[in-house]
Protein backbone atom coordinates (compact mmCIF):
# COMPACT_ATOMS: atom_id res chain seq x y z
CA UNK A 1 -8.54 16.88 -11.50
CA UNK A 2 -4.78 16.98 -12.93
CA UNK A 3 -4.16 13.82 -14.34
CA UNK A 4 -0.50 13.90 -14.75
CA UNK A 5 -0.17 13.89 -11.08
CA UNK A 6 3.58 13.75 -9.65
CA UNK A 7 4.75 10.91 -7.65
CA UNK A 8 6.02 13.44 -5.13
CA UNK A 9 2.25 14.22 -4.76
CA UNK A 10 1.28 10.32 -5.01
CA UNK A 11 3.45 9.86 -2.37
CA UNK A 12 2.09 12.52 0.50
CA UNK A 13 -1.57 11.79 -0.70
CA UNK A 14 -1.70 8.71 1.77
CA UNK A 15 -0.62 10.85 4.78
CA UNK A 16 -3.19 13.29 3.82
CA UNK A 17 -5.67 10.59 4.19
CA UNK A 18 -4.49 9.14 7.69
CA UNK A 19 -4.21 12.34 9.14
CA UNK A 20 -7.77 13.26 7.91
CA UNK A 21 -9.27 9.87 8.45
CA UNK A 22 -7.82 10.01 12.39
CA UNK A 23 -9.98 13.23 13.09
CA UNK A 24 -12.70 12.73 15.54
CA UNK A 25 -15.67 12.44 13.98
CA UNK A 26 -17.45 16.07 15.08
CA UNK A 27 -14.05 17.47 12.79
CA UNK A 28 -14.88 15.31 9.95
CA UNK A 29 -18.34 16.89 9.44
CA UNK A 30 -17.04 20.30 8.86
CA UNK A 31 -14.87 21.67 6.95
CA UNK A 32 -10.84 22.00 6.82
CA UNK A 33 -8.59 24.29 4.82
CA UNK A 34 -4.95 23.30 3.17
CA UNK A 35 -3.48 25.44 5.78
CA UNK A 36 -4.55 23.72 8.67
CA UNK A 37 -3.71 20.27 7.08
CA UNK A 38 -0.14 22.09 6.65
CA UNK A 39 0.01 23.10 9.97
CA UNK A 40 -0.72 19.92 11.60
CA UNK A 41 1.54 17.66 9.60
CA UNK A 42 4.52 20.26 9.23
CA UNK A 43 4.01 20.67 5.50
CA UNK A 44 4.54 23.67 3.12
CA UNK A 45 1.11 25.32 2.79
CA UNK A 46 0.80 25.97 -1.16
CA UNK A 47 2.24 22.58 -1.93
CA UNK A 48 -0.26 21.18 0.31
CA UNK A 49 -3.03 23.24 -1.36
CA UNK A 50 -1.76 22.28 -4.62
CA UNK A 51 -2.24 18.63 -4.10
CA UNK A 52 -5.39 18.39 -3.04
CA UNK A 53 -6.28 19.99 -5.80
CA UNK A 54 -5.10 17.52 -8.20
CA UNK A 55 -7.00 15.30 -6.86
CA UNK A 56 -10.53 17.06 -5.56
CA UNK A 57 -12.53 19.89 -6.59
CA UNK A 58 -14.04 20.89 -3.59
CA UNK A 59 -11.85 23.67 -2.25
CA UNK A 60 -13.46 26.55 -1.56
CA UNK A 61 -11.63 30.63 -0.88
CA UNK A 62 -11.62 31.38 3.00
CA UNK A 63 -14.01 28.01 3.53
CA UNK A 64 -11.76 25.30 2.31
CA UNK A 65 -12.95 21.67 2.01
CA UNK A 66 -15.72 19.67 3.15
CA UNK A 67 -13.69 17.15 5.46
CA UNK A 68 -15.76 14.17 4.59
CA UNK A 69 -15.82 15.12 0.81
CA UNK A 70 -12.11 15.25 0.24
CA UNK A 71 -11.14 11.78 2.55
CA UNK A 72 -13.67 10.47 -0.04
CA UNK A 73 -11.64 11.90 -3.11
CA UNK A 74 -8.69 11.37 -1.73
CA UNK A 75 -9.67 7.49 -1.11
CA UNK A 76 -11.26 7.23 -4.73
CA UNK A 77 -8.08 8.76 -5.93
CA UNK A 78 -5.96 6.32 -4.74
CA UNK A 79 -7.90 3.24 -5.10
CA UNK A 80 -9.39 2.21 -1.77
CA UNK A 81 -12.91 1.51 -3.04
CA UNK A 82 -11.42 -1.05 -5.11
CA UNK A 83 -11.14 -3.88 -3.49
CA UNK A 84 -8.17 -5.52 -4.65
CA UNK A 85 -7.19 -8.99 -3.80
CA UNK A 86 -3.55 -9.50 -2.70
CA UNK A 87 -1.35 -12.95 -1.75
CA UNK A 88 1.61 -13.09 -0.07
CA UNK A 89 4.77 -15.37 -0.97
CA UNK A 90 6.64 -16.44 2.35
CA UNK A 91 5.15 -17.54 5.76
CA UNK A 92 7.97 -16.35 8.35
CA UNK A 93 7.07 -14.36 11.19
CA UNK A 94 6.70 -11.31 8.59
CA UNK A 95 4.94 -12.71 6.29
CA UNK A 96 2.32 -14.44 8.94
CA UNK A 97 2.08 -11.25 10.39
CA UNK A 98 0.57 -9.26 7.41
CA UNK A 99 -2.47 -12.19 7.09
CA UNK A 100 -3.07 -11.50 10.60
CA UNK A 101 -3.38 -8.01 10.05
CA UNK A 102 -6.97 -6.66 9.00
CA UNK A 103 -5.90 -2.70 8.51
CA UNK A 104 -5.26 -3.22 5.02
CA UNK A 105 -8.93 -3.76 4.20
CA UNK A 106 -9.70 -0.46 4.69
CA UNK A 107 -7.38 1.08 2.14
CA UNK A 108 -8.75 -1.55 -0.23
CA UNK A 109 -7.01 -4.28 0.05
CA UNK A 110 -7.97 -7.83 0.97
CA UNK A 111 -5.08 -10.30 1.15
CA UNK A 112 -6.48 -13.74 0.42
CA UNK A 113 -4.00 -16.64 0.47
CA UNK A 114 -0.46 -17.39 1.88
CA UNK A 115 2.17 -19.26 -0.06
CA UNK A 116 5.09 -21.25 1.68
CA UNK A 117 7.32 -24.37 0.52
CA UNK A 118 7.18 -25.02 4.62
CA UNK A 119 5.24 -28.28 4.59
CA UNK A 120 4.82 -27.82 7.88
CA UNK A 121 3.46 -24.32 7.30
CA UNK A 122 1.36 -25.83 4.16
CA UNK A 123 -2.85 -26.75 5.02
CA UNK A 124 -2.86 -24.32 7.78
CA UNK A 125 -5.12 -20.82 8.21
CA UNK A 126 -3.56 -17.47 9.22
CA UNK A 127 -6.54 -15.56 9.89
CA UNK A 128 -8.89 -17.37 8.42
CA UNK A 129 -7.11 -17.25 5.16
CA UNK A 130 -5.39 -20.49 3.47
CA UNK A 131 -1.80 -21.17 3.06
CA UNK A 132 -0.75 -22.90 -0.02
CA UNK A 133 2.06 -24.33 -1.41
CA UNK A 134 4.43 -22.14 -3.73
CA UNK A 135 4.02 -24.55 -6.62
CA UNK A 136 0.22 -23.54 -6.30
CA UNK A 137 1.29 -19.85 -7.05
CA UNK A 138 0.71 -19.56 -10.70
CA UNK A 139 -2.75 -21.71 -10.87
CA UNK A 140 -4.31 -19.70 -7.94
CA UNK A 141 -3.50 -16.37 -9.22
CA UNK A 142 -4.33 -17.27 -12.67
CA UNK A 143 -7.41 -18.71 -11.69
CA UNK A 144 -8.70 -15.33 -8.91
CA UNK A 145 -7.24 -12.49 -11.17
CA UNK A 146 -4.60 -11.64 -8.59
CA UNK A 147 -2.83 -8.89 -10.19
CA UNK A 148 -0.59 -7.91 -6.72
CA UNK A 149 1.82 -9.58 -4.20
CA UNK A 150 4.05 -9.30 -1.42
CA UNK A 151 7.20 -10.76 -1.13
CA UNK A 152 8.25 -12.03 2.18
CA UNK A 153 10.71 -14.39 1.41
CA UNK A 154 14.66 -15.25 2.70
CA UNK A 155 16.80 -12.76 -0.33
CA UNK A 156 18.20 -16.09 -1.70
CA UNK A 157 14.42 -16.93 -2.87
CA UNK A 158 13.20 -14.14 -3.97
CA UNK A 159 13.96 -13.93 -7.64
CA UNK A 160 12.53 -17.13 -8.37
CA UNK A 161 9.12 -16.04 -6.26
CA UNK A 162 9.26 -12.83 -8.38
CA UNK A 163 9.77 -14.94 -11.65
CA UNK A 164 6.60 -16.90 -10.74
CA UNK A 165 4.28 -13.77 -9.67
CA UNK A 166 5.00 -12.36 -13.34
CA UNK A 167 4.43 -15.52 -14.99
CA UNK A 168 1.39 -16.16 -12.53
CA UNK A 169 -0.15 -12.51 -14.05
CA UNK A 170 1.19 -10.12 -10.95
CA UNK A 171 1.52 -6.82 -12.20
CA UNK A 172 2.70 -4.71 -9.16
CA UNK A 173 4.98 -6.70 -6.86
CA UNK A 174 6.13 -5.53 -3.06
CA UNK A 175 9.43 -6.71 -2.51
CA UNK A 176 10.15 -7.14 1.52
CA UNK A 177 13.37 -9.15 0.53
CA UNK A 178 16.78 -7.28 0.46
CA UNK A 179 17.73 -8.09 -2.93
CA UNK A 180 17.18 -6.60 -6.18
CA UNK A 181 14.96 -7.86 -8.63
CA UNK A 182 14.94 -8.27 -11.98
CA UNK A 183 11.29 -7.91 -13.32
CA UNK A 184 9.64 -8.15 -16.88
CA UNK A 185 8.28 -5.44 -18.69
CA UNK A 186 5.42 -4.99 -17.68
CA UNK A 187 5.59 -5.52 -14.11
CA UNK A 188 6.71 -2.94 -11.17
CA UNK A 189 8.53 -3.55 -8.35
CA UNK A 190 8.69 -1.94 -5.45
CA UNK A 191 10.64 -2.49 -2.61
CA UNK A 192 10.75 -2.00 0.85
CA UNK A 193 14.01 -2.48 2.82
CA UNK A 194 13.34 -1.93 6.10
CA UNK A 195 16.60 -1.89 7.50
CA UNK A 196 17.67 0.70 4.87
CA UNK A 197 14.87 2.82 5.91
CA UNK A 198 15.18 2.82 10.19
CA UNK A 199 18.98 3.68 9.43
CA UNK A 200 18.13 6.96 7.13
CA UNK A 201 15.54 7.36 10.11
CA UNK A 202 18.17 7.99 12.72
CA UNK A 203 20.54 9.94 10.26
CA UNK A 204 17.47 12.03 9.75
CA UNK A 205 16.76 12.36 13.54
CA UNK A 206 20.34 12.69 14.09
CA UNK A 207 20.99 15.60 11.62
């Protein structure tokens, strides 16, 4: 398996995995070839071929893969054995909605706690999971080994939250706010503007 993978590949290998993991499951116990994956999400065949086999062995000439086999190395690839606990920073309508939400589970990851500054948000359960307050942050993280979060919080607020998740031992942060953040070394930021992305959407569409 390549290990200096591109993140142009890291970044299909999910939709390889959806697409895959929605087959019925007669499909799933045969086999499947790079071309038909191709085919079926609109791809380019060889760059298709090219990154499934960076990340699983099991191709075969004129057989192609075992379907089963390569949604397992495809999962193990990207971590979603692992398990991974995850707490989110902000308890608005978004922010409730992603403890309520159990599909994340099966790509690994288990979102645990809630954190608001709300006191009227503060003591309540979202799913069965706690919500905390903010100033609890650092000592709960600290304390579980969180290592990711998700921030959910109005733009004005964000830095701050991000501030604590680095000094609270977060070392991949997913930023929902529309701001930019300024993180330490050490810890990565992602972020997620979803406004940003429906409008390249419909310029996409449009084009």
């Amino acid at each position: 398996m390549t290990k200096n993978i591109t993140s142009q590949t890291l970044s299909r290998l999910p939709m390889y995995f959806n697409y895959l993991d929605s087959l019925s499951e007669e499909r799933k116990k045969g086999n499947i070839s790079a071309t038909a994956i191709a085919e079926a999400l609109g791809l380019n065949d060889v760059q298709v071929r090219k990154d499934l086999a960076s990340v699983s062995s099991g191709g075969r000439p004129k057989v192609g893969y075992s379907t089963a086999e390569l949604i397992g190395d495809i999962g193990k690839f990207l971590g979603f054995a692992n398990h991974d606990r995850v707490v989110v920073a902000g308890m608005g309508n978004f922010g409730r909605a992603m403890l309520e939400y159990n599909g994340f589970e099966a790509y690994g990851f288990d979102i645990v706690c809630g954190f608001d500054c709300n006191e009227k948000r503060v003591g309540s359960s979202i799913n069965g999971k706690p919500v905390r307050h903010i100033d609890q942050l650092e000592s709960f993280c600290k304390e579980n080994n969180i290592t990711i979060g998700i921030i959910t919080v109005p733009e004005t607020a964000a830095q701050e939250v991000c501030d604590r998740m680095a000094e609270a031992g977060i070392r991949y942060i997913l930023n929902f706010a529309a701001v930019h953040l300024n993180a330490p070394k050490g810890v990565a930021v992602h972020n997620e503007n979803i406004s940003l992305t429906l409008a390249m959407l419909a310029r996409c569409s449009a084009s």
